[in-house]
N, C-alpha and C. Protein backbone atom coordinates (compact mmCIF):
# COMPACT_ATOMS: atom_id res chain seq x y z
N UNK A 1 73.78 -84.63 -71.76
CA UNK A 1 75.02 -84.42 -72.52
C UNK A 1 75.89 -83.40 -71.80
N UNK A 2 76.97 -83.79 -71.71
CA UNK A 2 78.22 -82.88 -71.04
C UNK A 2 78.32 -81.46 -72.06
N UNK A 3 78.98 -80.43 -71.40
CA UNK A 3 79.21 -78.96 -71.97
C UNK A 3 80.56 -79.79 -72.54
N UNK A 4 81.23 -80.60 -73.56
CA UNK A 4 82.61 -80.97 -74.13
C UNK A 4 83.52 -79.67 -74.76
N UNK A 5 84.47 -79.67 -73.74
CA UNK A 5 85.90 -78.64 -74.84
C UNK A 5 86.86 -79.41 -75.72
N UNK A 6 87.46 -78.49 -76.51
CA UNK A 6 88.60 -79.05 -76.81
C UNK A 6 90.00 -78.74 -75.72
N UNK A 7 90.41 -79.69 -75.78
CA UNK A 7 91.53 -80.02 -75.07
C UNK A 7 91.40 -80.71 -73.46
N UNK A 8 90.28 -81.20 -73.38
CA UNK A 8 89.80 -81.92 -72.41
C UNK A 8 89.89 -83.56 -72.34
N UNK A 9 89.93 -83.85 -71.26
CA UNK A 9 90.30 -85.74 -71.59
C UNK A 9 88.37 -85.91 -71.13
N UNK A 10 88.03 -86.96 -71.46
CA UNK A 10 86.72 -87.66 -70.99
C UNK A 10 86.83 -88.95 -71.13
N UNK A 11 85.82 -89.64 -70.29
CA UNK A 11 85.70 -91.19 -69.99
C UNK A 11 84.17 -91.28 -71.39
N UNK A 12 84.91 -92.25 -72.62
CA UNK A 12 83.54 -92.31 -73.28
C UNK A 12 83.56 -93.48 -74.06
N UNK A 13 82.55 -93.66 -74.80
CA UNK A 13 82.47 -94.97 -75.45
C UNK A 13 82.75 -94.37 -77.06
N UNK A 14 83.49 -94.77 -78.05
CA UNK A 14 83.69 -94.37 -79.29
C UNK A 14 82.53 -95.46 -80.31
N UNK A 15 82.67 -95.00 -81.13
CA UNK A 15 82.08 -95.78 -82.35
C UNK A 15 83.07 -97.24 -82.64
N UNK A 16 82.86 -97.82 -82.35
CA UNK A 16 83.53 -99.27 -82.42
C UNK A 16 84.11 -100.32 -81.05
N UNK A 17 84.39 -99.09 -80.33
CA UNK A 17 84.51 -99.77 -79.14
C UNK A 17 83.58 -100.66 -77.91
N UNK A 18 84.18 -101.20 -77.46
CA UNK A 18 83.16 -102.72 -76.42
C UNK A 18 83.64 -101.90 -75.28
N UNK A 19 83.97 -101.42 -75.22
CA UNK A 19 84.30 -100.83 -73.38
C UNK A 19 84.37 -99.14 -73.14
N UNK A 20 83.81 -98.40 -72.28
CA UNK A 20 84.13 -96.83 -72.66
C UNK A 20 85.73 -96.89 -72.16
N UNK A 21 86.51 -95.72 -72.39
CA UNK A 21 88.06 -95.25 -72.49
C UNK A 21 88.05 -93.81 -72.26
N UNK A 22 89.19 -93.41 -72.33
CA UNK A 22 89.78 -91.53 -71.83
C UNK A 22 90.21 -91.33 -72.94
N UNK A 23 89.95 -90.08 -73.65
CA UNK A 23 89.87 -89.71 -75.09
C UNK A 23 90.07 -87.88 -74.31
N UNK A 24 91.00 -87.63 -75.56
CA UNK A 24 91.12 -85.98 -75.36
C UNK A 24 90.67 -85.26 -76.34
N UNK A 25 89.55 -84.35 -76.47
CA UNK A 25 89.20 -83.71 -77.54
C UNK A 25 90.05 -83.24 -78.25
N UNK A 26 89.68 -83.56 -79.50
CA UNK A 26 90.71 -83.25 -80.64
C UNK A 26 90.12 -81.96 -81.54
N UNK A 27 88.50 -82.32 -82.02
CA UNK A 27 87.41 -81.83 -83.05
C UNK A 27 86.44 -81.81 -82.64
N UNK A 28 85.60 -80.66 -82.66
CA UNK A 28 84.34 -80.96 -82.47
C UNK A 28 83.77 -80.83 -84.07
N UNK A 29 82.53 -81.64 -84.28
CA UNK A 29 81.48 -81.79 -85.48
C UNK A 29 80.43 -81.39 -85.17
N UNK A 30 79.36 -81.72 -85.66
CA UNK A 30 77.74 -81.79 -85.38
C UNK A 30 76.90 -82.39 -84.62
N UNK A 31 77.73 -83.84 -84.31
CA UNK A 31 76.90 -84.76 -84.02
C UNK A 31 77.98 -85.76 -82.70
N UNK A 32 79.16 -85.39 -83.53
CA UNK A 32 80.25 -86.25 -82.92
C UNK A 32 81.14 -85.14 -82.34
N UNK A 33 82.22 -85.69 -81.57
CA UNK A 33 83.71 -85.53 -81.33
C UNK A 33 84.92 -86.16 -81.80
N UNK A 34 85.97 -85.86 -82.51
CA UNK A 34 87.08 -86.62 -82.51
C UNK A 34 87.71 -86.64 -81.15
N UNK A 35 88.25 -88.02 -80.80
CA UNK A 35 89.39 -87.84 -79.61
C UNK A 35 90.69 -88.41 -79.86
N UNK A 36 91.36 -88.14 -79.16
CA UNK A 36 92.60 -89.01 -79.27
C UNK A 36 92.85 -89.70 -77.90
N UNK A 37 92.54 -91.03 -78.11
CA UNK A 37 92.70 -92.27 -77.11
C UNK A 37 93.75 -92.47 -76.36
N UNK A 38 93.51 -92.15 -74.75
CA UNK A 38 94.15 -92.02 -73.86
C UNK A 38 95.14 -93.03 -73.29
N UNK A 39 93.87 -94.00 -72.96
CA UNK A 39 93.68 -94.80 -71.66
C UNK A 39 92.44 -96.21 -72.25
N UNK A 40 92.60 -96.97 -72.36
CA UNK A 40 92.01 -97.62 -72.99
C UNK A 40 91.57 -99.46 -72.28
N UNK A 41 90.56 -100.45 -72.19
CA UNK A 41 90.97 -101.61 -72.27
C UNK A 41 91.29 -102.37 -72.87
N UNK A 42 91.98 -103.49 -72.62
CA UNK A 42 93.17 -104.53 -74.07
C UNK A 42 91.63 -105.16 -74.18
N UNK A 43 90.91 -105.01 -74.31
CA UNK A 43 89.91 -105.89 -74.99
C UNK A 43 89.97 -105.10 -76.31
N UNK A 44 89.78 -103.50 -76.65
CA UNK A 44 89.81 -102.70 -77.20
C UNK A 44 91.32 -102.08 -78.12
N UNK A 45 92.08 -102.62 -77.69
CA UNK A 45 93.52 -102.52 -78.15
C UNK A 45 93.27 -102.44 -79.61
N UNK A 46 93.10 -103.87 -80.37
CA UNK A 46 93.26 -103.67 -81.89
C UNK A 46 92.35 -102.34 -82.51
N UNK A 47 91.17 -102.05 -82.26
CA UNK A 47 90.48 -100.91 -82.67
C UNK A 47 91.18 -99.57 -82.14
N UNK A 48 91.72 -99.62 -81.51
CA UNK A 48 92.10 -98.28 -80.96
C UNK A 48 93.69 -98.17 -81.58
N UNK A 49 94.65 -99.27 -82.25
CA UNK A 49 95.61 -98.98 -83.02
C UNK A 49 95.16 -98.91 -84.31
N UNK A 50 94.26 -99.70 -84.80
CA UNK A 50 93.68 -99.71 -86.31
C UNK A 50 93.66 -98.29 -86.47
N UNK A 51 92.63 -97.36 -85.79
CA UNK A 51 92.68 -96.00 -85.68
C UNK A 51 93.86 -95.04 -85.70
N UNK A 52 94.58 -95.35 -85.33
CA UNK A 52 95.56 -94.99 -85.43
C UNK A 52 95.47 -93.77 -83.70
N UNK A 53 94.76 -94.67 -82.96
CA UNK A 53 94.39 -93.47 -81.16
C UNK A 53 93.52 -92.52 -81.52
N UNK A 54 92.76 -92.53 -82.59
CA UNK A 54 91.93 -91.30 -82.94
C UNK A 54 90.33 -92.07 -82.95
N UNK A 55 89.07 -91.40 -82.54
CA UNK A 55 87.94 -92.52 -82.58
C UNK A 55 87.10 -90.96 -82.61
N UNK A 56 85.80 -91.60 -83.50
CA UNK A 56 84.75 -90.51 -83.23
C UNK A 56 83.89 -91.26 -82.28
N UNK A 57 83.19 -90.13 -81.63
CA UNK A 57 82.31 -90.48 -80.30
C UNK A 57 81.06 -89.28 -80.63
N UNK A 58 80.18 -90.15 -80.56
CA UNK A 58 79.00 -89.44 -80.62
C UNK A 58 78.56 -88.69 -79.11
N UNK A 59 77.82 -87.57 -79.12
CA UNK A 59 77.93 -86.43 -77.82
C UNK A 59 77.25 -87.66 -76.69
N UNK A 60 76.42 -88.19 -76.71
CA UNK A 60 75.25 -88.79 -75.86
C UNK A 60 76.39 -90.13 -75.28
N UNK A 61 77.39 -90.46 -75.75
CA UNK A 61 78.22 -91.47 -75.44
C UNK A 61 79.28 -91.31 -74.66
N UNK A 62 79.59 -89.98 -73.88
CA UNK A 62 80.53 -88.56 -73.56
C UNK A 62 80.09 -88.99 -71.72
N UNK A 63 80.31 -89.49 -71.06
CA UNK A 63 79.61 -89.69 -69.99
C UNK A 63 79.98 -88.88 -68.69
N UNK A 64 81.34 -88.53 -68.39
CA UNK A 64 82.20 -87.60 -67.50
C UNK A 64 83.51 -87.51 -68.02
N UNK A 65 83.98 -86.12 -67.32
CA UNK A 65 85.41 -85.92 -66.99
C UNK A 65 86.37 -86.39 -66.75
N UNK A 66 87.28 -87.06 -67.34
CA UNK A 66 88.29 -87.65 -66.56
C UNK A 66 89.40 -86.66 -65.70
N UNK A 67 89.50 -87.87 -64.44
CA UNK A 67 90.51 -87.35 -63.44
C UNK A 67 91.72 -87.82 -63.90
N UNK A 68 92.55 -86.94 -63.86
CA UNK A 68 94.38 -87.13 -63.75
C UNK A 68 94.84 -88.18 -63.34
């Protein structure tokens, strides 16, 4: 599991999503992270507007850093 900040972007897989994406810490919880959805694939499009760009991601699903 990554050391996660807030205000950091990461490459991760959210709770609903089929593909991992770039998410910027929003919240940290207990178990999870909120992010707000960066960068995303159109396979993933409708879940990631349903959300309204916001997804929880569990820590173990957090995989690296995203680059700029």
């Amino acid at each position: 599991m990554l050391d996660v900040e807030i205000g950091n972007a990461y490459v991760c897989q959210p709770i609903g999503a089929k593909k991992t994406l770039v998410g910027v810490i929003e919240k940290l919880y207990e178990h999870t992270a909120l992010v707000k959805v960066t960068d995303y694939e159109m396979e993933d499009q409708s879940i990631v507007l349903e959300c309204n760009q916001r997804m929880l991601v569990k820590f173990d699903k957090i995989t690296a850093v995203a680059v700029a």
